[in-house]
C-alpha atoms as a PDB file:
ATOM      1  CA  UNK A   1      34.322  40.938 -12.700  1.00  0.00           C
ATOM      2  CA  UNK A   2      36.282  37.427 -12.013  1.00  0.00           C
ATOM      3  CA  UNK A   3      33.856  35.550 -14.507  1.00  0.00           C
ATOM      4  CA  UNK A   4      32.638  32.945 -11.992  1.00  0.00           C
ATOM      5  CA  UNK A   5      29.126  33.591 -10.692  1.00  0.00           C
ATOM      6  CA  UNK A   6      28.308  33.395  -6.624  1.00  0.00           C
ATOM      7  CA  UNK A   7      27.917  29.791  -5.406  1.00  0.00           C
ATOM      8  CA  UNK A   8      25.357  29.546  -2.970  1.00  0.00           C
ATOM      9  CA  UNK A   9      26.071  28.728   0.464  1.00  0.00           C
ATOM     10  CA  UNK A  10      25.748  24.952   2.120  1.00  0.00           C
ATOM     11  CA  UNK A  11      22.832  26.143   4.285  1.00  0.00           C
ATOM     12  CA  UNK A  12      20.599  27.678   1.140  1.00  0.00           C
ATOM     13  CA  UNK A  13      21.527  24.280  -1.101  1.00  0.00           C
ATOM     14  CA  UNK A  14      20.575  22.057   2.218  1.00  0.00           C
ATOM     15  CA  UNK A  15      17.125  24.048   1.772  1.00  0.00           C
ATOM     16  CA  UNK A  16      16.637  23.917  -2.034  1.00  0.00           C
ATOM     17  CA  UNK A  17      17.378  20.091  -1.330  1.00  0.00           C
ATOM     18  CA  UNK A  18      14.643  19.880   1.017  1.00  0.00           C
ATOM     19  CA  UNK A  19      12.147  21.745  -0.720  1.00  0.00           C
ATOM     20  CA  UNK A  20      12.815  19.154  -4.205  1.00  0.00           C
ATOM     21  CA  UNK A  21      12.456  16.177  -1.613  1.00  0.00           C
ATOM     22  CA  UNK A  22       9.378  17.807   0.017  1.00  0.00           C
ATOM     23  CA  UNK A  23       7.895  18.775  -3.290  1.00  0.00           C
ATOM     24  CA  UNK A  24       8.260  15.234  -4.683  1.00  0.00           C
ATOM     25  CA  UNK A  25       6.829  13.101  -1.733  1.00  0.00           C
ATOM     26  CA  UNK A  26       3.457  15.477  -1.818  1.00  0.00           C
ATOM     27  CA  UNK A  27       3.109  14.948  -5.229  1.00  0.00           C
ATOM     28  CA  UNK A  28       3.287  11.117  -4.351  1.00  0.00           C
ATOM     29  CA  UNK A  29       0.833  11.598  -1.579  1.00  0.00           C
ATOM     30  CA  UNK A  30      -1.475  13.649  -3.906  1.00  0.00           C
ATOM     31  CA  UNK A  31      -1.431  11.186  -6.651  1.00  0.00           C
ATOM     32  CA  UNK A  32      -1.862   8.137  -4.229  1.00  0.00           C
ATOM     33  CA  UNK A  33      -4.442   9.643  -2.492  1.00  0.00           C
ATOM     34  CA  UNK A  34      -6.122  10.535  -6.268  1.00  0.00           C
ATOM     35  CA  UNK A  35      -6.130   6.738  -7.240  1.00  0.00           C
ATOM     36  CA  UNK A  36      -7.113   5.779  -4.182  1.00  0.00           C
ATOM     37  CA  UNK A  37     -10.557   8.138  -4.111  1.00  0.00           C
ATOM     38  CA  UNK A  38     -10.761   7.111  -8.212  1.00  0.00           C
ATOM     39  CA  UNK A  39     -10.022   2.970  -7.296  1.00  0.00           C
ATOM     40  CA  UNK A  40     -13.321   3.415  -4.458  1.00  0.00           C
ATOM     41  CA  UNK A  41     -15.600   5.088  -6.927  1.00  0.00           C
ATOM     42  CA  UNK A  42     -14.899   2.157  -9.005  1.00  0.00           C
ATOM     43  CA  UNK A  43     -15.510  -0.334  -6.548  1.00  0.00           C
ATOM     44  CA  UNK A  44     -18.627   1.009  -5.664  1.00  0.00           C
ATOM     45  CA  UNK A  45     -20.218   1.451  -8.969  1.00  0.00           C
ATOM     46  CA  UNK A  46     -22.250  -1.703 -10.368  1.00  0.00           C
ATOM     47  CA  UNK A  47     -20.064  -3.905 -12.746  1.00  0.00           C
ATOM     48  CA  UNK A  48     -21.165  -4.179 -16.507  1.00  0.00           C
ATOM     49  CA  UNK A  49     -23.546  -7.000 -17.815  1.00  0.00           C
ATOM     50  CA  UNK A  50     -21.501  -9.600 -19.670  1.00  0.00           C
ATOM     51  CA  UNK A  51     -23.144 -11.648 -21.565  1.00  0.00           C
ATOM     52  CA  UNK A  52     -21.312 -14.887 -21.346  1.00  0.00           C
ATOM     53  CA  UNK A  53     -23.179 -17.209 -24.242  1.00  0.00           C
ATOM     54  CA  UNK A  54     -23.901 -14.333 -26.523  1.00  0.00           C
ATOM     55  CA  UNK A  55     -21.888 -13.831 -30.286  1.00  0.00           C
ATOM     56  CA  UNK A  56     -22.497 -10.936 -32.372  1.00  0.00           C
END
């Protein structure tokens, strides 16, 4: 027992670093992709009635 715990090698951190970057950019693409599918629903959908004289 030498009190310092096993440092992982430069191949496994190179991989853990990929994996975080790959994780990140497809939760970018999912929530991209989610607003775009949401924004064209929107667009699509008949805007509301204003009524542009009327006061309550």
């Amino acid at each position: 027992m030498t009190g310092q715990a096993p440092r992982p090698g430069p191949r496994r951190l190179g991989r853990a670093g990929i994996a975080v970057v790959a994780i990140l950019v497809a939760l970018v693409v999912v929530i991209f992709l989610g607003r775009n599918l949401w924004h064209a629903s929107e667009v699509t959908e008949d805007p509301p009635a204003i009524n542009a004289g009327a006061r309550p």
